[in-house]
Structures are given as structure tokens and as C-alpha cells.
N, C-alpha and C. Protein backbone atom coordinates (compact mmCIF):
# COMPACT_ATOMS: atom_id res chain seq x y z
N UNK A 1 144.31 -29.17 160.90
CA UNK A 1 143.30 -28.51 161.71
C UNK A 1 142.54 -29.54 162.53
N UNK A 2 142.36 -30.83 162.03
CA UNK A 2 142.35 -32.09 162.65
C UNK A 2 140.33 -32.20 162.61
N UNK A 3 139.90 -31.37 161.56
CA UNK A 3 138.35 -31.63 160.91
C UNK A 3 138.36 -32.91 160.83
N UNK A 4 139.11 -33.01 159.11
CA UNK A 4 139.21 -34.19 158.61
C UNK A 4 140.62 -35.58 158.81
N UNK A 5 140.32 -36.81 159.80
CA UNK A 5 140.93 -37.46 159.84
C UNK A 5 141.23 -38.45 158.67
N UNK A 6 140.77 -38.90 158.51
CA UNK A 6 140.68 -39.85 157.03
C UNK A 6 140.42 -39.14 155.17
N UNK A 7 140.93 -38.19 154.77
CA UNK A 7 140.51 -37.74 153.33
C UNK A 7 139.91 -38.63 152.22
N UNK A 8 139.79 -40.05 152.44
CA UNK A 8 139.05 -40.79 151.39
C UNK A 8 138.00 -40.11 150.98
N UNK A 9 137.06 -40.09 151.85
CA UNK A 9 135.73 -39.35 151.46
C UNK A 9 135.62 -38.49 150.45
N UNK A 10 136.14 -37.22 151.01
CA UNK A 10 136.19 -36.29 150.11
C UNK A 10 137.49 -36.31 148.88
N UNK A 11 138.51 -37.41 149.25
CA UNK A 11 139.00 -37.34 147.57
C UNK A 11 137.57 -38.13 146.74
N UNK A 12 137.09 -39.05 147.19
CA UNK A 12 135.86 -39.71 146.20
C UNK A 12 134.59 -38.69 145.98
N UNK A 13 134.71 -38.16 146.72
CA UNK A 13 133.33 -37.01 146.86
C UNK A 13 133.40 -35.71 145.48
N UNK A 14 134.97 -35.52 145.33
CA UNK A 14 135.61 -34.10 144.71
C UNK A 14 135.76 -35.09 143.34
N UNK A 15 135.64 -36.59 143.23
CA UNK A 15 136.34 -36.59 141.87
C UNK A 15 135.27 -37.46 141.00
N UNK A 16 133.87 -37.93 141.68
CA UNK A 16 132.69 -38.33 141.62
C UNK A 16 131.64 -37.40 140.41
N UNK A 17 131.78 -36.32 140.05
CA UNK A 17 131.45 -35.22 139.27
C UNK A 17 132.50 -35.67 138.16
N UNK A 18 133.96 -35.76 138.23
CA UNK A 18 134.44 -35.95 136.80
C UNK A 18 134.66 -37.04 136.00
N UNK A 19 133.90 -38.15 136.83
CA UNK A 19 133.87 -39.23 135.74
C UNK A 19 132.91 -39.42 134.42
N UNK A 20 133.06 -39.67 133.54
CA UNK A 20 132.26 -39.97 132.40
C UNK A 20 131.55 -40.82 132.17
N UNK A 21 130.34 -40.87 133.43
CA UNK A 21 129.41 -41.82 132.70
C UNK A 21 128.32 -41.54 131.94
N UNK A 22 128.05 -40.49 131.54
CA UNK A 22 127.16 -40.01 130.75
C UNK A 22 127.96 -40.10 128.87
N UNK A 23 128.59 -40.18 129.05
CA UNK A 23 129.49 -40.68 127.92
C UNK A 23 129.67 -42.08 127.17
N UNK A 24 129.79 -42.66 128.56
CA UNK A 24 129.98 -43.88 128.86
C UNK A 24 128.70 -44.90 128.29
N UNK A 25 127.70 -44.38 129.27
CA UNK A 25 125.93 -44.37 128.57
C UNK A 25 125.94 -44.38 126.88
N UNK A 26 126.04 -43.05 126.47
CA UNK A 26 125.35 -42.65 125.48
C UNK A 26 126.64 -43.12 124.38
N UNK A 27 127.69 -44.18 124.18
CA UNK A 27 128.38 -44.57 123.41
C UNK A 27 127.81 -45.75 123.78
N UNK A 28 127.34 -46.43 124.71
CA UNK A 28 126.32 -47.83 124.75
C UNK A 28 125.48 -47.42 123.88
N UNK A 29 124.65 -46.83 124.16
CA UNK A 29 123.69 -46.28 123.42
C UNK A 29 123.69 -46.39 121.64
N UNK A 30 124.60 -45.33 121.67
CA UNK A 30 125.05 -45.66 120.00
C UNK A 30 125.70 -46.85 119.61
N UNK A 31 126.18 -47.67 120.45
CA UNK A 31 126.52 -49.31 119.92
C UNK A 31 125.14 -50.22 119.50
N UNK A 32 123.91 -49.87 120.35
CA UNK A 32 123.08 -50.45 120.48
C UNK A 32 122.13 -50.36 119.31
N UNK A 33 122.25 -48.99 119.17
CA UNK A 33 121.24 -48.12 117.87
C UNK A 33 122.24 -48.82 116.36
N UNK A 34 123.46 -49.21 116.69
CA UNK A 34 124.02 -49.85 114.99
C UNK A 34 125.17 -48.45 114.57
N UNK A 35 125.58 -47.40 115.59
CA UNK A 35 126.30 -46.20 115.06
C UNK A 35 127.68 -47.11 115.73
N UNK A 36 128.28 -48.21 114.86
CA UNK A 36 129.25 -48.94 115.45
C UNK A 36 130.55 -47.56 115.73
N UNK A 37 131.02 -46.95 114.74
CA UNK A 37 132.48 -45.98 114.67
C UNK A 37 132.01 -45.29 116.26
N UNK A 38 130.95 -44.10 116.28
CA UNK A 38 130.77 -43.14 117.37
C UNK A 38 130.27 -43.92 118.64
N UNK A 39 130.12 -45.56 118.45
CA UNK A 39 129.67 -45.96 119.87
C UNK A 39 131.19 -46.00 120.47
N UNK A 40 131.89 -46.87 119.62
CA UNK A 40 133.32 -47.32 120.29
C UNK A 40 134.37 -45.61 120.47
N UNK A 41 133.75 -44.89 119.40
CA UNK A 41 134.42 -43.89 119.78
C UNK A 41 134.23 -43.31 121.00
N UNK A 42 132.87 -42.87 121.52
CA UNK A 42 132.41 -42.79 123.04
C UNK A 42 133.01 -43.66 124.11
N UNK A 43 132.88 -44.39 123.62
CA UNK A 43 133.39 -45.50 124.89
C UNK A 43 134.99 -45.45 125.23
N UNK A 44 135.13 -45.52 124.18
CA UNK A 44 136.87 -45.29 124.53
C UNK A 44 137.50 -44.26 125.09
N UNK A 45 136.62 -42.89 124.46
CA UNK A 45 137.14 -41.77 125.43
C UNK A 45 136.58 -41.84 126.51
N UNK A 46 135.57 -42.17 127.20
CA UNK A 46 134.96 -42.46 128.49
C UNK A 46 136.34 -43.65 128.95
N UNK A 47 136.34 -44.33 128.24
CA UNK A 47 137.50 -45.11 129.28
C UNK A 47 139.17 -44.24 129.55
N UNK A 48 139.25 -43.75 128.51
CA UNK A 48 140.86 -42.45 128.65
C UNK A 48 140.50 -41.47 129.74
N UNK A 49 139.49 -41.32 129.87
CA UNK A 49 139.21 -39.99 131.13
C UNK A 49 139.11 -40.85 131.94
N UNK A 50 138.25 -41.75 132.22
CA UNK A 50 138.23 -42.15 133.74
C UNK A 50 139.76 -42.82 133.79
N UNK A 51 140.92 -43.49 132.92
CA UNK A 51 142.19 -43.94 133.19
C UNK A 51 142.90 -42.62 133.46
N UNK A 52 142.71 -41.36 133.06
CA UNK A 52 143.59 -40.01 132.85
C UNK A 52 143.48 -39.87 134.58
N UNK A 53 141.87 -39.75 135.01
CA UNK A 53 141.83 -39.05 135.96
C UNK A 53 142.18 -40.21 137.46
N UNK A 54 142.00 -41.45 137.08
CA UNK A 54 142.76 -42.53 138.05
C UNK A 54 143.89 -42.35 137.87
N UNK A 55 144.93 -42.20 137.11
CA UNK A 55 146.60 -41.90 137.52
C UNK A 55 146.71 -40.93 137.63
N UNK A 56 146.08 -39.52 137.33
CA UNK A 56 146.25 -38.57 137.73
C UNK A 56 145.96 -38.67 139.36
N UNK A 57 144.84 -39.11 139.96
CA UNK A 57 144.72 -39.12 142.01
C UNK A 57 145.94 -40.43 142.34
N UNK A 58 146.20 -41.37 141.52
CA UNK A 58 146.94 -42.49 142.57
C UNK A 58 148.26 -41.56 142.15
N UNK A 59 148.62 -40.77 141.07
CA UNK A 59 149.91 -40.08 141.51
C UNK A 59 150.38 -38.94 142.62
N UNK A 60 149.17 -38.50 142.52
CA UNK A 60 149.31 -37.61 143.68
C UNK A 60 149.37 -37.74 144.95
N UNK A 61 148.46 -39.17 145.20
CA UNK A 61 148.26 -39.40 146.80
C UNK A 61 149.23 -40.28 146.36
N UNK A 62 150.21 -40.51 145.49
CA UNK A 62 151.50 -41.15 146.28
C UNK A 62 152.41 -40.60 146.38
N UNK A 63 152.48 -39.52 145.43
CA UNK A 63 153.73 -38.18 145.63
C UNK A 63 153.62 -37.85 147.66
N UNK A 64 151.82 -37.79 147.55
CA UNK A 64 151.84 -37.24 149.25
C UNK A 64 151.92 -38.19 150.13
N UNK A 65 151.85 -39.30 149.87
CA UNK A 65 152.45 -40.52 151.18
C UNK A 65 153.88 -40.61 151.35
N UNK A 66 154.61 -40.48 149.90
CA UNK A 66 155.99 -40.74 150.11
C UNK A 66 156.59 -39.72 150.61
N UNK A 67 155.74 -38.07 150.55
CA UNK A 67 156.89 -37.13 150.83
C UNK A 67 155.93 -36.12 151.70
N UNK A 68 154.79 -35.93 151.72
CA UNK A 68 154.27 -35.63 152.79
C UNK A 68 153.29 -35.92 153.88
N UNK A 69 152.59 -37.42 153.72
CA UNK A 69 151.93 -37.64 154.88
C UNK A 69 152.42 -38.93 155.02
């Protein structure tokens, strides 16, 4: 439709809401307070989602470079 020339923006804009830093935070948090098991446990799933949802966009925007843009 030729709105949007560049999609960076809004892929960072749309995927800015699903990262886990409130997770991320509050497993600092509990490292800090001495809750060693549930800090590292926080943290680690804060790091699996934000790795899930980074290969989940670099696979897609490369499925769409190689085969449709």
C-alpha cells in the first residue's frame, strides 16, 4: 500500500509489550532478598521468553527475506 516503507519500527513496537522485564526485575529482586531457587528461577524464564520470542521474529523475517521480500 506503500504507508509503511521500512517495518522495523513496528516489528519493535508490536514485540516491545512481550518481553519480560517485569520478571526479569522481580527474580533480581528475589536474588537480592536471599530467595536464591525462585530468583534464578525468574530469571531464567525471563531469559527463555525473551530467547523464544527472538528466534521466533529472526525466523520469520528470514523465512520473509528469503521467500517473500
Amino acid at each position: 500500500i506503500g504507508i509503511l516503507n521500512d517495518p522495523k519500527m513496528l516489528i519493535v513496537g508490536s514485540i516491545m509489550p512481550l518481553l519480560p522485564g517485569v520478571a526479569f526485575v522481580k527474580g533480581l529482586r528475589d536474588l537480592i532478598s536471599g530467595d536464591l531457587v525462585s530468583g534464578v528461577s525468574r530469571v531464567f524464564e525471563a531469559f527463555l521468553i525473551a530467547a523464544a520470542i527472538a528466534i521466533g521474529v529472526g525466523s520469520v523475517l528470514d523465512f520473509w527475506i528469503r521467500f517473500g521480500g
